[in-house]
Protein backbone atom coordinates (compact mmCIF):
# COMPACT_ATOMS: atom_id res chain seq x y z
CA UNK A 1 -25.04 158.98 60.89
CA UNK A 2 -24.83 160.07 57.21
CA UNK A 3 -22.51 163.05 56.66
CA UNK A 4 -25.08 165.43 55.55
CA UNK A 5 -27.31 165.02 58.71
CA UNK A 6 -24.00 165.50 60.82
CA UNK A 7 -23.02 168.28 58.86
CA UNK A 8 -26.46 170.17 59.49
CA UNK A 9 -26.40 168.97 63.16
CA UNK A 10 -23.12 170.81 63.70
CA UNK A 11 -24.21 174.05 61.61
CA UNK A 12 -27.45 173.68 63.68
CA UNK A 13 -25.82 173.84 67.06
CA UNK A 14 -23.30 176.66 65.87
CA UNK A 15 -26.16 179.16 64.85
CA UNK A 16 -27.83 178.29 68.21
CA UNK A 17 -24.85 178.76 70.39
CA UNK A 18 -24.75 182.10 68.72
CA UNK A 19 -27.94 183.13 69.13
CA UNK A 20 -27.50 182.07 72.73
CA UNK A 21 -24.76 184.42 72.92
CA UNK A 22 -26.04 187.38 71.70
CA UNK A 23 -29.00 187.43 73.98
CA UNK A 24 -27.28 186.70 76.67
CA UNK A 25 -23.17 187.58 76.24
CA UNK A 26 -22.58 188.81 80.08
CA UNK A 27 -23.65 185.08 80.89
CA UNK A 28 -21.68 183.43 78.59
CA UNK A 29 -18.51 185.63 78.18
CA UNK A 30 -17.97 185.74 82.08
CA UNK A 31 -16.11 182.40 82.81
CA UNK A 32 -16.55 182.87 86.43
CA UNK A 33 -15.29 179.69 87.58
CA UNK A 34 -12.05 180.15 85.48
CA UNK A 35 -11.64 183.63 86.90
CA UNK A 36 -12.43 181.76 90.56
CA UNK A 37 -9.18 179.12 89.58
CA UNK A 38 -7.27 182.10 88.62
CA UNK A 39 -7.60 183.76 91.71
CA UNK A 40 -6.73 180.39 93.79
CA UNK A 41 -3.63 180.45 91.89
CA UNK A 42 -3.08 184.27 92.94
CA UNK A 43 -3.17 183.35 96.14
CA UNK A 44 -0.69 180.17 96.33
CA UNK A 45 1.41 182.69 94.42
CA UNK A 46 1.24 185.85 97.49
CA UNK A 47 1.05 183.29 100.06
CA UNK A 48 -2.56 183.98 100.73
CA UNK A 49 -5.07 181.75 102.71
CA UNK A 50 -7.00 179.35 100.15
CA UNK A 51 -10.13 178.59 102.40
CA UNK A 52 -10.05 181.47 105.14
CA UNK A 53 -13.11 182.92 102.88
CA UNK A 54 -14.07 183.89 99.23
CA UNK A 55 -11.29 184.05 96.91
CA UNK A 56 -12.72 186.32 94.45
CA UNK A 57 -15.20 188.77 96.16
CA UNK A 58 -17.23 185.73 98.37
CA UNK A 59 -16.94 182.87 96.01
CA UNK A 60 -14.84 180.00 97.71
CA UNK A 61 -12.01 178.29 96.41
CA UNK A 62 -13.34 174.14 96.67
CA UNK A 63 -10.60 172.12 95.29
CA UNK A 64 -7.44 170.80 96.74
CA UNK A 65 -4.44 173.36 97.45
CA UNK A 66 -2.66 171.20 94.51
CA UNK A 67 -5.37 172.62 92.00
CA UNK A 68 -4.39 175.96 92.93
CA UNK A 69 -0.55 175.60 92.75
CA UNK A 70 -1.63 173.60 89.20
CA UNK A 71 -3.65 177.18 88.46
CA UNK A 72 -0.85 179.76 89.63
CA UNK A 73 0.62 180.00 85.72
CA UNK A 74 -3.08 181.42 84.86
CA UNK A 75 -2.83 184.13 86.49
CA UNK A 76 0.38 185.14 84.38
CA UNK A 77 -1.58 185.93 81.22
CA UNK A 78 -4.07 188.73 80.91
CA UNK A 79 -7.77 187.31 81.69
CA UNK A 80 -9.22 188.04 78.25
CA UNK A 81 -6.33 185.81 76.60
CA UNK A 82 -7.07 183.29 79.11
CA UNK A 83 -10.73 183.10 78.44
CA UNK A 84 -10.34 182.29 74.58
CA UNK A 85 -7.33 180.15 75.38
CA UNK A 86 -9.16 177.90 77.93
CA UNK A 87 -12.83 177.92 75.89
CA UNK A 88 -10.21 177.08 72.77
CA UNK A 89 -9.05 173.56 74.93
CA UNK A 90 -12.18 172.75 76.07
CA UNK A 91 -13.41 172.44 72.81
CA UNK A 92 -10.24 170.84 71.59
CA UNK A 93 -10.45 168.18 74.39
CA UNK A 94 -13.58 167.42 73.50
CA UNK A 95 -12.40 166.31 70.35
CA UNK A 96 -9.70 164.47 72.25
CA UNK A 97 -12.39 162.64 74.37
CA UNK A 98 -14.42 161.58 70.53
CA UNK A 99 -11.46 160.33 69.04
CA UNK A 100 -10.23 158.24 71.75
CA UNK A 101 -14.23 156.67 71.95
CA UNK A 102 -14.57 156.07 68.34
CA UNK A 103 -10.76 155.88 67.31
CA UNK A 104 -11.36 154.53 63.85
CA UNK A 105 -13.34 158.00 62.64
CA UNK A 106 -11.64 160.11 60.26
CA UNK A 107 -11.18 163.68 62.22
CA UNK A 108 -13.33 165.16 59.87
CA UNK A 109 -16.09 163.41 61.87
CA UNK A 110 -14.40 163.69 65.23
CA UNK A 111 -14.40 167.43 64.77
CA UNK A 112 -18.37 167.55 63.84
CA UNK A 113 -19.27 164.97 66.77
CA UNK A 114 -17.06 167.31 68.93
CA UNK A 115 -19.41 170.65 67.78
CA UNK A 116 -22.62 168.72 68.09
CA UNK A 117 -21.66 167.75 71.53
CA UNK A 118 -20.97 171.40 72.70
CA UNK A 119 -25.01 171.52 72.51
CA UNK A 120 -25.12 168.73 75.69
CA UNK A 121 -26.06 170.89 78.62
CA UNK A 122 -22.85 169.70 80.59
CA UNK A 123 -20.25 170.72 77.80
CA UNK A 124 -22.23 173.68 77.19
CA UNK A 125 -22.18 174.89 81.03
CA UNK A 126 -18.68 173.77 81.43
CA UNK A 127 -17.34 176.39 78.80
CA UNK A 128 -19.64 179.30 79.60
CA UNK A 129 -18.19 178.79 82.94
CA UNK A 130 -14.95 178.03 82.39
CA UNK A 131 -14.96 175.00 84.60
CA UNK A 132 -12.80 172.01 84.99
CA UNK A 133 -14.81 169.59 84.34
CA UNK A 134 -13.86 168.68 80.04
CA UNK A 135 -10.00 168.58 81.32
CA UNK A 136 -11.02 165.92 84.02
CA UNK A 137 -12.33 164.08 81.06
CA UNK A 138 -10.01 164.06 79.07
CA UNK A 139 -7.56 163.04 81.51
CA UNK A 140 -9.66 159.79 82.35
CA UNK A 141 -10.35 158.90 79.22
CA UNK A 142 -6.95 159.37 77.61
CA UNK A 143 -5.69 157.31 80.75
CA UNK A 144 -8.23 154.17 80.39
CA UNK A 145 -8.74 154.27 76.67
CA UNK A 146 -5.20 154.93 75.40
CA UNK A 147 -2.29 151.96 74.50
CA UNK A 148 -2.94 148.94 76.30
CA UNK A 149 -0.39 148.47 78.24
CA UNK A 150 1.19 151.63 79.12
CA UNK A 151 3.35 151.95 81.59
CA UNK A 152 1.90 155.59 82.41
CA UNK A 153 -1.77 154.06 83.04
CA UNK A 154 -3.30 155.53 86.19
CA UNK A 155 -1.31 158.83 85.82
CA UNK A 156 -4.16 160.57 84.21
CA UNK A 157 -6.15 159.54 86.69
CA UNK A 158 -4.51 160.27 89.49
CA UNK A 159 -4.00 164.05 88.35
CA UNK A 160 -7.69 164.52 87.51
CA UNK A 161 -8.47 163.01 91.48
CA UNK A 162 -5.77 165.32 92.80
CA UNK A 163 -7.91 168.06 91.01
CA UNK A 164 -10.91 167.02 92.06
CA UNK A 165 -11.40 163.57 94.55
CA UNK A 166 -14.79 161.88 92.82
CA UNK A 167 -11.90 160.30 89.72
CA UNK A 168 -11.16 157.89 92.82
CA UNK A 169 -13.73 155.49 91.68
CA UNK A 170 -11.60 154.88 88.77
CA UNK A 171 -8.70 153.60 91.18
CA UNK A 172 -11.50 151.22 92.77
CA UNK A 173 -12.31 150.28 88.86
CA UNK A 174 -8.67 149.64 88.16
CA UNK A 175 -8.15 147.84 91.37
CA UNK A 176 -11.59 145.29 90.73
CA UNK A 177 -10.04 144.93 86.87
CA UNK A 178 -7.22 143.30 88.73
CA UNK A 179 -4.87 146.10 87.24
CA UNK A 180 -3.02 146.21 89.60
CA UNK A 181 -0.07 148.12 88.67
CA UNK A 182 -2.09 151.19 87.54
CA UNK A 183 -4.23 151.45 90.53
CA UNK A 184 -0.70 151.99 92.56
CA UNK A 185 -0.15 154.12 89.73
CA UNK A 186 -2.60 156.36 90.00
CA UNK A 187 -2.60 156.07 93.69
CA UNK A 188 1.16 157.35 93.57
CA UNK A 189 0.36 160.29 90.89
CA UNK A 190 -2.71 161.45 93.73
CA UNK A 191 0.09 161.28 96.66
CA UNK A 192 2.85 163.21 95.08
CA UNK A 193 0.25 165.64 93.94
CA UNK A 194 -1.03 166.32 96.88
CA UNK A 195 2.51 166.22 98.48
CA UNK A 196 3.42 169.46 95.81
CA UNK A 197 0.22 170.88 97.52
CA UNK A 198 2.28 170.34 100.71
CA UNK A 199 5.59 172.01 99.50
CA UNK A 200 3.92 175.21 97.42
CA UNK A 201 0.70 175.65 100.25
CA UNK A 202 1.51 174.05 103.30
CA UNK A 203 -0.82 175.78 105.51
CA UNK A 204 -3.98 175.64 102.84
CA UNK A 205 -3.04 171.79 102.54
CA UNK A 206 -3.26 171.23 106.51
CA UNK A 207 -6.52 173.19 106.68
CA UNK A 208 -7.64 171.18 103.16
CA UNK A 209 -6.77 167.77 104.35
CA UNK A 210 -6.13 167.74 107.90
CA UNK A 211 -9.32 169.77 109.10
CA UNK A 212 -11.80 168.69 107.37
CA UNK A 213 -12.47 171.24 104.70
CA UNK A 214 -12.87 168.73 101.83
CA UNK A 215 -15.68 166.79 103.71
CA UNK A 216 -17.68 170.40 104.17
CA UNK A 217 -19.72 169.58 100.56
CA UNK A 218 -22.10 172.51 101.56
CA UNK A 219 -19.08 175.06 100.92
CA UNK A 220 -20.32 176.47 98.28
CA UNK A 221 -24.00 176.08 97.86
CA UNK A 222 -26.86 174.03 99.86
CA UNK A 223 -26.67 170.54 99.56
CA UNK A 224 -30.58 170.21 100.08
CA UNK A 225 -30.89 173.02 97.06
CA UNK A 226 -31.73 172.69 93.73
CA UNK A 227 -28.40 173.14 92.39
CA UNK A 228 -27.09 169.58 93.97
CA UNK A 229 -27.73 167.12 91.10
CA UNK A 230 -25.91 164.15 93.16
CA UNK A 231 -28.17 161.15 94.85
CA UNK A 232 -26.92 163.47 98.09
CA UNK A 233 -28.91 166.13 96.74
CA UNK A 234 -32.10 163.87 96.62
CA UNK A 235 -31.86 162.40 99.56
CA UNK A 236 -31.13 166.01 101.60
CA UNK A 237 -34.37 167.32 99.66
CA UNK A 238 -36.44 164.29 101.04
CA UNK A 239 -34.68 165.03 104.81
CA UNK A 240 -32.66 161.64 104.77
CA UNK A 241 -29.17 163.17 104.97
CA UNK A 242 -25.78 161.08 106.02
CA UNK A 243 -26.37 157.57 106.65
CA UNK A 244 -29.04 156.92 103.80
CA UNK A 245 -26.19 158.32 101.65
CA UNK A 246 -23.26 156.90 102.25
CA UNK A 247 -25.31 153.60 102.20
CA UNK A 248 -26.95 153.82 99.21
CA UNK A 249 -24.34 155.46 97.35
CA UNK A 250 -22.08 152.81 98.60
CA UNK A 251 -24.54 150.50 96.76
CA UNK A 252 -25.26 152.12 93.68
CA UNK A 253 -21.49 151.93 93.24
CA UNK A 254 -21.02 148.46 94.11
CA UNK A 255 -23.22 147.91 91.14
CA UNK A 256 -21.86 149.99 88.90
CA UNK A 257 -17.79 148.70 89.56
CA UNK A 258 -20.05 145.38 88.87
CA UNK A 259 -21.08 146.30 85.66
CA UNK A 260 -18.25 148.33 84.64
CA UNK A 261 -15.66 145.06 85.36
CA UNK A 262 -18.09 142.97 83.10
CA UNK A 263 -17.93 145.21 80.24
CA UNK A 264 -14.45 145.71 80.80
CA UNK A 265 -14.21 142.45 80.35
CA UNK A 266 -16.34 141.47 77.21
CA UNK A 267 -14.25 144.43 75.71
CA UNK A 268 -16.51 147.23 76.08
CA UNK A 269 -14.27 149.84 77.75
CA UNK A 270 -15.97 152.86 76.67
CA UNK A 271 -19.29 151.49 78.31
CA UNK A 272 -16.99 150.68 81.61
CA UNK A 273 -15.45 153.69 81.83
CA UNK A 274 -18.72 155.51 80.96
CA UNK A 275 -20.48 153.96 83.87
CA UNK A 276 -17.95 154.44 86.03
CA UNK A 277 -18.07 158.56 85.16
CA UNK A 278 -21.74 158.72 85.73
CA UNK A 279 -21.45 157.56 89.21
CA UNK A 280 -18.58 159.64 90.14
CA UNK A 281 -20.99 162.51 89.80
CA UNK A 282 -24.08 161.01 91.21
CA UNK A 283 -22.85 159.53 94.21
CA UNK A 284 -20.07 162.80 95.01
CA UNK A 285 -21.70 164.62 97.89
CA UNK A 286 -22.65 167.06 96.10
CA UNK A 287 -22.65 167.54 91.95
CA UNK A 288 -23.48 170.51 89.89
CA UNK A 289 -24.95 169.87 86.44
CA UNK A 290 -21.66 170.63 84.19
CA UNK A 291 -20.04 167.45 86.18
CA UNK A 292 -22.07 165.26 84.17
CA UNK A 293 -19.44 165.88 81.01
CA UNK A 294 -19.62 161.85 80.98
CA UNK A 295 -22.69 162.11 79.00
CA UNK A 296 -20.43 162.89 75.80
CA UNK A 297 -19.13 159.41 75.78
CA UNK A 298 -22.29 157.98 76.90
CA UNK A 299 -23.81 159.89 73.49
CA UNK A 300 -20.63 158.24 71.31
CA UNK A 301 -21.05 154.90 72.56
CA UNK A 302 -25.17 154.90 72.12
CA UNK A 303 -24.67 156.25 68.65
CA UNK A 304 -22.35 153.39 67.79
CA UNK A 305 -25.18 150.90 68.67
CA UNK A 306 -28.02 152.86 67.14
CA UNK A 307 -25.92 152.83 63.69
CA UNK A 308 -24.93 148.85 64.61
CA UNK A 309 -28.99 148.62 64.60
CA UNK A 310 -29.62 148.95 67.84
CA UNK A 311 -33.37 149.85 68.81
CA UNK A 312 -32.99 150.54 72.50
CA UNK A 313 -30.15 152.45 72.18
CA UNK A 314 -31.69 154.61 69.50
CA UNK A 315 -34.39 155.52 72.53
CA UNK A 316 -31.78 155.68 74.87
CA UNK A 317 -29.82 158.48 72.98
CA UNK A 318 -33.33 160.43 72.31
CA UNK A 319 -33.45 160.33 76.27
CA UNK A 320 -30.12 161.90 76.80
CA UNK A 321 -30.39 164.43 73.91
CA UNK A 322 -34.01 165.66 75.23
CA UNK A 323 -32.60 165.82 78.78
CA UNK A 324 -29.36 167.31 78.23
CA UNK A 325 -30.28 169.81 74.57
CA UNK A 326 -32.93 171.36 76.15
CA UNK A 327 -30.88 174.10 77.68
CA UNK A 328 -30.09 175.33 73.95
CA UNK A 329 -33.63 176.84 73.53
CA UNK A 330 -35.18 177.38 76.75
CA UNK A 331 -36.61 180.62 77.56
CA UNK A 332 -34.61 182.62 79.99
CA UNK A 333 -35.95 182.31 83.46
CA UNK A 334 -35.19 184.55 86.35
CA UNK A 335 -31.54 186.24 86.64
CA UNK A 336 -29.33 184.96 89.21
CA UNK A 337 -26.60 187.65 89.28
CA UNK A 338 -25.07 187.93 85.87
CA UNK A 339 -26.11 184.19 84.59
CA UNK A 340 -30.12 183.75 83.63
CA UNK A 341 -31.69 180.35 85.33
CA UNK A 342 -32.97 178.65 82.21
CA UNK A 343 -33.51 175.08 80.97
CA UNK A 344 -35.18 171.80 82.06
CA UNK A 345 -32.59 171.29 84.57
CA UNK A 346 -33.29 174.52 86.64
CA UNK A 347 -36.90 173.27 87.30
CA UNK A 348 -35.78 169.56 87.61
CA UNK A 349 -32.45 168.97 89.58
CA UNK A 350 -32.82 165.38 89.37
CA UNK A 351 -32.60 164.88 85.72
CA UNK A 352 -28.82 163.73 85.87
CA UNK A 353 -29.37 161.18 88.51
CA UNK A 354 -32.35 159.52 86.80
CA UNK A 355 -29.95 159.55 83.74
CA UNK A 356 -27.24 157.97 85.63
CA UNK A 357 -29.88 155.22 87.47
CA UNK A 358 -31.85 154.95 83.78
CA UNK A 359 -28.32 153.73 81.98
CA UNK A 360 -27.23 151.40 85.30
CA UNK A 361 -30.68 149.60 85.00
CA UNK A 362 -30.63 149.43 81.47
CA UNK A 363 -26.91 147.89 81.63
CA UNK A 364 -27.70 145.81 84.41
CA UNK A 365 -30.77 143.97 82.46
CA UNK A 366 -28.40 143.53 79.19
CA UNK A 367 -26.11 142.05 81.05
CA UNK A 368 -28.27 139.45 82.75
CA UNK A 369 -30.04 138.39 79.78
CA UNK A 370 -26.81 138.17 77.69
CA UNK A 371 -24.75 136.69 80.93
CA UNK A 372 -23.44 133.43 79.87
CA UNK A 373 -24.09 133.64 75.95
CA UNK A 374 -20.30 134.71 75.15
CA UNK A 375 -21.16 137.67 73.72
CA UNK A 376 -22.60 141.54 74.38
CA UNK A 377 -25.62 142.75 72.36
CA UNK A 378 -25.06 146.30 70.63
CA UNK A 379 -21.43 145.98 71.07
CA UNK A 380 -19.86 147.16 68.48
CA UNK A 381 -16.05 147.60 66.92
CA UNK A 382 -16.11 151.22 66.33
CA UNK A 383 -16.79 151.99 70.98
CA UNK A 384 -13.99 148.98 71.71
CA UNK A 385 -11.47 151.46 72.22
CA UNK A 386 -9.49 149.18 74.48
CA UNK A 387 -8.27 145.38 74.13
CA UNK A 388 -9.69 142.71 75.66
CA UNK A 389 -9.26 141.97 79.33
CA UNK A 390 -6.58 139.41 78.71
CA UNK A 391 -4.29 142.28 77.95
CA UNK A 392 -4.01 143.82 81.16
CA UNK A 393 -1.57 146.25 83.43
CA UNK A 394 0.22 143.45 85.48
């Protein structure tokens, strides 16, 4: 992309963020999910149930007790601090999450790539919300798409799973990669964690793992509603709940770790890890619209292949940009308590999962029509932020 289109891209999204948040700053200042993790970690801290009901007035606390010992400093610092420190990191991580797709960009770029993706409805919901879900990122993809080699690989991801369980896939991923030593890794990072859960919370972690609170994916909202962007969601809508689930979704990611060990393989680890994000999100029991942060590298990586000449790809990025920008400059729709209902998304809650299905297709057909031929159409130097599969975690 030359640098005077990027340029204007960024300065474009910046006005409209800002002319998002002056007609509607209650929405966007609130951070309610950050003020939600901040009150988890007020309770680890006064020894206060987790899940006995709403942690802050009736909104539930979802994740594991280790997220809330991991969220007990927040509650140190004064909430209007916090809010400008944690919307500050999110945007920073972003950044984090560009360079380590396209390492070879100057930061100049990295920065502008960053501010254009802050427009994607995911990034965008994430940091009016103050949500989790651009540090889960970054944790994944600094794991998979840092040194080759490292000894530390499968950390990251075991933290962000110990957060949040969908990063699990990615010990699968590492596991079918034949990396072995990560996968125990990461495995190891996701016990401990949840054995400091154990030590700080030991009554929230019995009731967390030991009755059956993380299976109850309805906690928080319907998973027939609107709000459930997952294949779960779909299915619950269309009255096949539970079994049509777990066996499609068991599928779906069949196919993807497939795909994802095939690129991984050809060199392509942006694509593999990209896939294997996607599907965390559509096949979790139940996804909101801000998991889908994976769409940022899915944007990078397309945009490498449109500029490597790429015709598909330059359709397939117009797809995720009209699906996922269109939040920017909706119209507001009805209020929902302080936050207005607006966007594409709202009135279609299956938008994601198409996504998600629309890039596994697409993969799957390049990579039967290429099987065989040595090489990868569209791949191109500037995504290949990994080394080839012969240097692997042993």
């Amino acid at each position: 992309m030359p640098a005077g289109l990027l340029i204007g891209a960024a300065a474009l999204v910046l006005v409209a963020q800002a002319v998002v948040f002056v007609l509607w700053p209650d929405a966007h200042a609130l951070l309610i999910d950050l003020q939600v993790y901040r009150a988890g970690g007020e309770h680890v801290l006064d020894g206060a149930p987790l899940y006995a009901g709403g942690v802050l007035l009736d909104l539930p606390f979802v994740y594991p007790p280790f997220a809330a010992v991991l969220f007990a400093p927040l509650a140190l610092l004064p909430l209007d601090l916090l809010k400008v420190l944690w919307t500050a990191a999110g945007v920073a991580l972003i950044a984090f999450v560009v360079h380590r797709c396209v390492p070879r960009a100057g930061w100049p770029v990295v920065v502008l790539l960053a501010v254009v993706a802050t427009a994607l409805d995911p990034v965008r919901t994430t940091l009016y919300l103050g949500q989790i879900n651009i540090v889960l990122l970054a944790l994944v993809v600094g794991d998979l798409l840092g040194r080759p080699g490292s000894r530390l690989r499968g950390v990251g991801i075991g933290l962000a799973a110990a957060v949040k369980l969908t990063p699990l896939l990615f010990v699968v991923y590492l596991a079918a990669t034949r990396r072995w030593r990560a996968a125990a890794t990461a495995l190891a990072t996701f016990v401990a964690a949840a054995g400091l859960g154990f030590l700080f919370a030991p009554a929230d972690s019995a009731a967390f793992w030991f009755d059956g609170t993380f299976l109850a994916a309805n906690r928080i909202s319907d998973v027939a509603g609107p709000s459930n962007h997952a294949l779960n969601g779909l299915l619950a809508r269309l009255g096949a709940e539970g079994l049509p689930w777990l066996v499609t979704a068991a599928a779906l990611g069949a196919v993807t770790i497939v795909l994802a060990v095939r690129a991984h393989r050809a060199g392509e680890e942006v694509l593999a890890v990209t896939l294997c994000g996607l599907a965390s999100a559509a096949l979790a029991p139940f996804a909101w619209s801000h998991h889908y942060v994976w769409v940022v590298p899915l944007a990078v990586l397309l945009g490498g292949r449109v500029l490597a000449g790429d015709r598909w790809a330059a359709a397939g990025l117009a797809g995720v940009l009209a699906a996922t920008v269109a939040v920017v400059t909706a119209l507001p729709g009805p209020v929902v308590g302080p936050i207005p209902a607006t966007g594409l998304i709202s009135v279609w809650p299956d938008a994601y999962l198409v996504l998600y299905l629309a890039v596994l297709l697409a993969e799957a057909l390049r990579s039967l029509t290429f099987h065989g031929k040595g090489e990868r159409s569209g791949s191109t130097q500037p995504v290949r932020a990994c080394a080839p599969a012969s240097v692997v975690d042993r």
